[in-house]
Protein backbone atom coordinates (compact mmCIF):
# COMPACT_ATOMS: atom_id res chain seq x y z
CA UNK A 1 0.00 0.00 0.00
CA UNK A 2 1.29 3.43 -0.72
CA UNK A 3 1.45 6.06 2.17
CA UNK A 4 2.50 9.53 2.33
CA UNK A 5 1.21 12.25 4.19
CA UNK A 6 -1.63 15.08 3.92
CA UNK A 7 -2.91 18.12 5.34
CA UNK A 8 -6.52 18.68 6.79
CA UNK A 9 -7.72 21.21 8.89
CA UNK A 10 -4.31 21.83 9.95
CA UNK A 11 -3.45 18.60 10.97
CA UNK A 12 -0.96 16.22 9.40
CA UNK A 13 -2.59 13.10 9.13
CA UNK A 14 -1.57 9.19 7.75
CA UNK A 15 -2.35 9.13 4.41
CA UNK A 16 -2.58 5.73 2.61
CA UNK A 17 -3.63 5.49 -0.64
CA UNK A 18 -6.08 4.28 -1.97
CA UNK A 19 -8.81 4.41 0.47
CA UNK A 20 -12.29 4.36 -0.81
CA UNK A 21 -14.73 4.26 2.06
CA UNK A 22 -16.29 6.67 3.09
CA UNK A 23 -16.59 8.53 -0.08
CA UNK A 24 -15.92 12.09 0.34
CA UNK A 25 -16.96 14.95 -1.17
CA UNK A 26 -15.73 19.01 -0.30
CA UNK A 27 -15.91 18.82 3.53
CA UNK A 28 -17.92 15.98 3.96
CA UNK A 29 -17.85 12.56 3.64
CA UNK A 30 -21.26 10.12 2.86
CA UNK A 31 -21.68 8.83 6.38
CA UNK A 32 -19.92 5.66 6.67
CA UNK A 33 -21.67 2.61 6.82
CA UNK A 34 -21.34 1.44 10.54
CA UNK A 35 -22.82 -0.96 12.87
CA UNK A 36 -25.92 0.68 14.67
CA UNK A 37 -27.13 -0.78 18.31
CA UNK A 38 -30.68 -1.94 19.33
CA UNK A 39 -32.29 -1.52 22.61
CA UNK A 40 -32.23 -4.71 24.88
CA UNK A 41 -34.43 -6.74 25.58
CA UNK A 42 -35.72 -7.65 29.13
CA UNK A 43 -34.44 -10.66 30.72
CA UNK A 44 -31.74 -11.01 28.05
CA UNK A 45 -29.61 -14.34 28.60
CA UNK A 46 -26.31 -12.61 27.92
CA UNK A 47 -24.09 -15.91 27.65
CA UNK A 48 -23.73 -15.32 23.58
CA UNK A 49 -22.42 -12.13 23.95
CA UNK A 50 -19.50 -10.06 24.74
CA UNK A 51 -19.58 -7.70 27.21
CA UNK A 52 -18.98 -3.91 27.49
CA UNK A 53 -18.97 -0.09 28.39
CA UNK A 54 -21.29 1.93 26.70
CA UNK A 55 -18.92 4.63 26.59
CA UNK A 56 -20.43 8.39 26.69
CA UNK A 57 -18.13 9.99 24.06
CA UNK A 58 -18.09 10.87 20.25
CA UNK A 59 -18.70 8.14 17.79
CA UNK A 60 -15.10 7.98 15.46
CA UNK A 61 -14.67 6.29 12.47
CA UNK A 62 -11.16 6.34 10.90
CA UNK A 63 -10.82 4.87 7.32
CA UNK A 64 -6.98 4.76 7.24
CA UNK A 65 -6.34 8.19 6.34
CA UNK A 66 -8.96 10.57 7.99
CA UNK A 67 -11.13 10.29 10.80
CA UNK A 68 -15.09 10.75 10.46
CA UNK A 69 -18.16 11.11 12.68
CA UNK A 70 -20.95 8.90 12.32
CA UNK A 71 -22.69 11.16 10.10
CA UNK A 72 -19.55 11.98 7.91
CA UNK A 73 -18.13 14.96 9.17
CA UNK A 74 -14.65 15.85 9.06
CA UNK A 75 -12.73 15.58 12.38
CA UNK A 76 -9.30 17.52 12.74
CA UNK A 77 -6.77 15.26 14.26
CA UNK A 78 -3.59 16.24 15.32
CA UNK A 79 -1.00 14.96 13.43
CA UNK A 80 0.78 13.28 16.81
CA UNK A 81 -2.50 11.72 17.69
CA UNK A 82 -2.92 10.19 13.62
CA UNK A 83 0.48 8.92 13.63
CA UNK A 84 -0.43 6.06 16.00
CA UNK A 85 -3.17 5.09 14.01
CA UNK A 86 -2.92 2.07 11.64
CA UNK A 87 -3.35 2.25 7.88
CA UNK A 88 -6.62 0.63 8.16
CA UNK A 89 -10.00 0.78 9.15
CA UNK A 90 -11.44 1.31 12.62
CA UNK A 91 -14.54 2.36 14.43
CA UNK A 92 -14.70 3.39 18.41
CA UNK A 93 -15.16 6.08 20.74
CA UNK A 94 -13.21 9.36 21.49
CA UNK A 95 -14.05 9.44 25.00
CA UNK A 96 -12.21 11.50 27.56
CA UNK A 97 -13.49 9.09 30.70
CA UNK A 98 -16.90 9.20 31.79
CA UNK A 99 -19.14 11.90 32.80
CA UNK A 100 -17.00 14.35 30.20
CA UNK A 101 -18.92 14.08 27.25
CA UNK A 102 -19.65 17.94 26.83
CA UNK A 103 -15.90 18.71 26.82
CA UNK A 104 -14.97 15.76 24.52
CA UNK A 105 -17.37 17.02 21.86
CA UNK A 106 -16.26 20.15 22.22
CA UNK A 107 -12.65 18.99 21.10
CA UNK A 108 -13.90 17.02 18.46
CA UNK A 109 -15.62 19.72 17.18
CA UNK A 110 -12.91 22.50 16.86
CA UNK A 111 -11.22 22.95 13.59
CA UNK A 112 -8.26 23.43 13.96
CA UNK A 113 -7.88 20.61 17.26
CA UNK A 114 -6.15 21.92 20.76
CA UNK A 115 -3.17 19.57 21.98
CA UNK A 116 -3.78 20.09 25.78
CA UNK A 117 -7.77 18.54 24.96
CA UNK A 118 -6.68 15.60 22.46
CA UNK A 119 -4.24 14.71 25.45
CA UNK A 120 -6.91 13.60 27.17
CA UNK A 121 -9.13 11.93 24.65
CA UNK A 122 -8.65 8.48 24.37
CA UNK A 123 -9.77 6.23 21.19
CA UNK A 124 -11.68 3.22 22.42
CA UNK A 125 -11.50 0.53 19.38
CA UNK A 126 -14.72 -1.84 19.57
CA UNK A 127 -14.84 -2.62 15.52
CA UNK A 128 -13.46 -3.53 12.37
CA UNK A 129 -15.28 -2.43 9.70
CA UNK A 130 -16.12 -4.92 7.19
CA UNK A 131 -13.29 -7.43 8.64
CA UNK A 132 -14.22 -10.92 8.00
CA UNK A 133 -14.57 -13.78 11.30
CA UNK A 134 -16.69 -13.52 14.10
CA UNK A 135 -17.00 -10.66 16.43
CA UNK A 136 -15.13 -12.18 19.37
CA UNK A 137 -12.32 -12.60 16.04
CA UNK A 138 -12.48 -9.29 15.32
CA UNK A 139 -12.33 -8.31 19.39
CA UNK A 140 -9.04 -10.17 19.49
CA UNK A 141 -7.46 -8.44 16.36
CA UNK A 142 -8.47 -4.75 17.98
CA UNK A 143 -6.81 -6.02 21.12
CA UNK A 144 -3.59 -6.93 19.01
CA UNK A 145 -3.70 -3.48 16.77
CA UNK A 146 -4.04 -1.84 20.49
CA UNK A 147 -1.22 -3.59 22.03
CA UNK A 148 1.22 -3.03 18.44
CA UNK A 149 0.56 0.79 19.20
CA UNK A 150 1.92 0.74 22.25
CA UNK A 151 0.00 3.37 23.03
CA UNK A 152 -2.17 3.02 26.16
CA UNK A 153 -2.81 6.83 26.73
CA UNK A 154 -4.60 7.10 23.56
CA UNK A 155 -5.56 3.80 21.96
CA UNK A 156 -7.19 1.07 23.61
CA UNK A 157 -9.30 -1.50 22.69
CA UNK A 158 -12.38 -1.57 24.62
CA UNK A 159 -12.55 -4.53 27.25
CA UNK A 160 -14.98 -7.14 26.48
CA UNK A 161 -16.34 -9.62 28.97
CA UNK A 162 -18.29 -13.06 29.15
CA UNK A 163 -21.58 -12.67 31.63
CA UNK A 164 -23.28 -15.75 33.14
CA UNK A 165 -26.81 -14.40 33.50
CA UNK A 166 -29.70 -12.06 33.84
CA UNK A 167 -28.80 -11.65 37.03
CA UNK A 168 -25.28 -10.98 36.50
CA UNK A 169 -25.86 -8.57 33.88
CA UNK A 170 -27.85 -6.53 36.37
CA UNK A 171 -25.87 -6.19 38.94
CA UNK A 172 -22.74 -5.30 36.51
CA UNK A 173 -24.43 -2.42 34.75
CA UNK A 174 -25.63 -1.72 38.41
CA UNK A 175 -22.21 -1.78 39.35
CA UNK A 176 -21.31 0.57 36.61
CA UNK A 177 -23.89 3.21 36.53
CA UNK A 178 -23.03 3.68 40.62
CA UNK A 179 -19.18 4.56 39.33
CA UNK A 180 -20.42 7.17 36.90
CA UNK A 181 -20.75 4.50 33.72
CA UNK A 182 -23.58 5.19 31.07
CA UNK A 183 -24.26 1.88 30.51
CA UNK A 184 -23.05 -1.40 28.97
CA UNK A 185 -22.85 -2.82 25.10
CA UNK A 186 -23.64 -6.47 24.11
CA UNK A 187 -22.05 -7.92 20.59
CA UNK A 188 -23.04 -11.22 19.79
CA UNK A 189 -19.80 -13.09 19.73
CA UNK A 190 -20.35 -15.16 16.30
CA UNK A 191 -21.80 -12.59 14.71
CA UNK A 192 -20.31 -11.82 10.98
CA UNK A 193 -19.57 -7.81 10.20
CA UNK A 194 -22.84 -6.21 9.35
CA UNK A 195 -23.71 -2.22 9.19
CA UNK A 196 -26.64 -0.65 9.74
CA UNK A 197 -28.91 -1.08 13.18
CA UNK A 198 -28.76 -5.04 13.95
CA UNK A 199 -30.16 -7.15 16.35
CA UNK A 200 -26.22 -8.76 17.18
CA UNK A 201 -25.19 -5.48 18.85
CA UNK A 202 -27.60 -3.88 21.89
CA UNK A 203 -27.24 -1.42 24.81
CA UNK A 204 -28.66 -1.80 27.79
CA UNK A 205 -29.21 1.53 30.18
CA UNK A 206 -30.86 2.21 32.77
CA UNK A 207 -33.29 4.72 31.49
CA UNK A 208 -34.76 4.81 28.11
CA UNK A 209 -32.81 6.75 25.49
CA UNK A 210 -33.40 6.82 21.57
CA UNK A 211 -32.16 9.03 18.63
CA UNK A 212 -33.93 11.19 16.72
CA UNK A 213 -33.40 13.43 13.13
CA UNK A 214 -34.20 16.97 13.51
CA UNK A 215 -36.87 18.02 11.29
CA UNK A 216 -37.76 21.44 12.53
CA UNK A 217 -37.54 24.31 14.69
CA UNK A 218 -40.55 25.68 16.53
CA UNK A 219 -40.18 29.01 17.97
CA UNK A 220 -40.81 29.39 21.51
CA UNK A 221 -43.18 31.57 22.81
CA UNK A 222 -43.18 33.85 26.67
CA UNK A 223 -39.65 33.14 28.21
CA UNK A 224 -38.63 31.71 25.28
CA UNK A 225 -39.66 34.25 22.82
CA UNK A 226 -36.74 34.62 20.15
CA UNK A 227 -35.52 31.41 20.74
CA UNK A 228 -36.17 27.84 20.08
CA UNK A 229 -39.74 26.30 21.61
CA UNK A 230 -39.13 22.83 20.69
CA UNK A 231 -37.54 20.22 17.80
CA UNK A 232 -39.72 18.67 15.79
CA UNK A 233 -37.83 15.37 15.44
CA UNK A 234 -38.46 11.63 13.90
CA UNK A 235 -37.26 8.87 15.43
CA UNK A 236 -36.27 5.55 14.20
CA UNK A 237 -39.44 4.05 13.54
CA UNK A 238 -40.69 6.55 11.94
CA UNK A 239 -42.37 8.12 14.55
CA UNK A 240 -42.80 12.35 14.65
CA UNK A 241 -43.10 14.42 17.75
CA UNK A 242 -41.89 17.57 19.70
CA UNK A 243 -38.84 17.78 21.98
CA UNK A 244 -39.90 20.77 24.01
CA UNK A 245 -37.93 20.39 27.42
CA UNK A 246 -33.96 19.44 28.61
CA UNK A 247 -32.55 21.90 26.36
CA UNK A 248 -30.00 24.91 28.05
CA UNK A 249 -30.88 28.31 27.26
CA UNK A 250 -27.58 28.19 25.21
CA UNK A 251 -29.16 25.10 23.02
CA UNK A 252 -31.77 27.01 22.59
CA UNK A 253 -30.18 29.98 21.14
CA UNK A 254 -28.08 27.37 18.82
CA UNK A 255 -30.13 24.63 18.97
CA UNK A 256 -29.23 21.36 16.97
CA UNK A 257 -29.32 21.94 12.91
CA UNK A 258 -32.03 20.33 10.96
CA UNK A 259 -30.91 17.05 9.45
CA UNK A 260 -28.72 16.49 12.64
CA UNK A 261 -28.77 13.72 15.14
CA UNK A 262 -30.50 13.87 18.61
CA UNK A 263 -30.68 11.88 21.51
CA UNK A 264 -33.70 11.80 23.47
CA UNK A 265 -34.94 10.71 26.68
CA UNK A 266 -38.12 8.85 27.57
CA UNK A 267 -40.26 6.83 30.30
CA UNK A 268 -41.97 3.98 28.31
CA UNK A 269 -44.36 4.50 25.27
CA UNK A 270 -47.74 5.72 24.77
CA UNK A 271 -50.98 3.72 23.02
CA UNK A 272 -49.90 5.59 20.16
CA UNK A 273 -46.63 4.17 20.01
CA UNK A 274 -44.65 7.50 21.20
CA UNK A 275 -42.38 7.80 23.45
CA UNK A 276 -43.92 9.57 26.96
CA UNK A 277 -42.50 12.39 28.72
CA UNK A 278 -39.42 12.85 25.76
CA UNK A 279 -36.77 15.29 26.82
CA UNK A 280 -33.92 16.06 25.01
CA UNK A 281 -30.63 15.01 26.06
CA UNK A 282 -28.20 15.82 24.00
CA UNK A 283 -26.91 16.55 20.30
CA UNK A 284 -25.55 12.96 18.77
CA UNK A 285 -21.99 15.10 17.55
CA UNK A 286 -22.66 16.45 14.29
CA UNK A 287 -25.17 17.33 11.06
């Protein structure tokens, strides 16, 4: 493979050439086609599956030469931080540790990226795009990239764990949401490489989250006059409603673009099939 080096954003990156996925166009990529999680069931029997953190940071694809978001943005990576990258593809989280999700976007988002905030971030490898074997296969490989790096401050390869029941997987995510922990990730072991949302990858939480796609900005009205009133957003099945509550009066002076990415909050679903009591929680990274 032939590698050489380019400039974006600022940042000296790992080029290797060629590279053909995501395909990119001025700015942005088509969003690359990743591996999307479903919701849980209850009483899952977890002994198929592999085992981990649900981390709360920004979703990072890198194809070998640039990194993307999930929804093909560009991210600016330092060039120190690309150069321990390998010349292939990877997908995980830039996660700063947990409860920092608000600063770790921020970073992501800049331009031109800040040293002192990329020294903190941390890429946590849980994929292989479009590598061939099973999932635990492809866990192992991450785990050997990870550990060819030499690099423990910045790449890792997110730990993944056998659990022997219902009642084990309880009292783990238990366990975790008590230190701070979102909540956990379960990949079927055998599973083949698929993208899109599949049944062989689910999070479990303990409170009902969901993302949306902006469709619309209402304008608020009394307090909020001049500024948003609520998102009108559809969810994954199709489903349209308001998000009129959660947001900062900051969000609501920039609130997320239409045709971005939203996560929302809810407590069960309605005979109508919508989710009750939705509040938004926070902007999935990027347009």
């Amino acid at each position: 493979m032939q590698q050489g080096r380019r400039r974006f954003n600022g940042a000296l990156v790992a080029a290797a050439l060629p590279m053909a996925w995501p395909a990119q166009s001025a700015g942005k990529a088509e969003p690359p086609a990743l591996l999307l999680a479903q919701k849980a069931p209850a009483n899952l029997d977890p002994r198929r599956y592999l085992v981990s953190e649900k981390y709360d940071g920004v979703r990072a694809f890198w194809d070998g030469n640039l990194m993307f978001s999930r929804q093909g943005q560009p991210i600016a990576v330092p060039a120190w931080f690309a150069s321990h990258l390998p010349l292939r593809a990877l997908d995980g989280e830039l996660w700063m540790g947990r409860g920092r999700f608000d600063a770790t976007s921020a970073a992501v988002r800049r331009a031109k990226p800040l040293d002192e905030e990329w020294r903190q971030i941390r890429y946590m490898l849980f994929e292989l795009p479009g590598a061939d074997g099973s999932f635990e296969q492809r866990a192992e490989r991450l785990r050997a990239i990870a550990a060819e790096a030499a690099w423990a401050d910045g790449l890792q390869a997110a730990p993944q764990g056998r659990v022997a029941s219902p009642a084990a997987l309880r009292q783990r995510l238990a366990a975790l949401v008590k230190d701070g922990g979102e909540g956990l990730m379960l990949h079927l072991a055998d599973a083949p490489y698929k993208s899109g949302r599949q049944p062989a990858l689910l999070k479990l939480k303990p409170q009902d989250d969901e993302e949306a796609v902006v469709l619309a900005h209402l304008p608020g009205e009394g307090r909020y006059q001049g500024l948003l009133g609520a998102l009108k957003v559809r969810n994954a099945e199709g489903r349209e409603f308001l998000l009129g509550s959660g947001f900062s009066e900051a969000q609501r002076r920039a609130p997320p673009p239409v045709g971005s990415t939203v996560v929302y909050r809810y407590r069960g679903m309605s005979s109508k099939g919508l989710p009750r009591f939705a509040t938004f929680l926070r902007s999935e990274g990027y347009p």
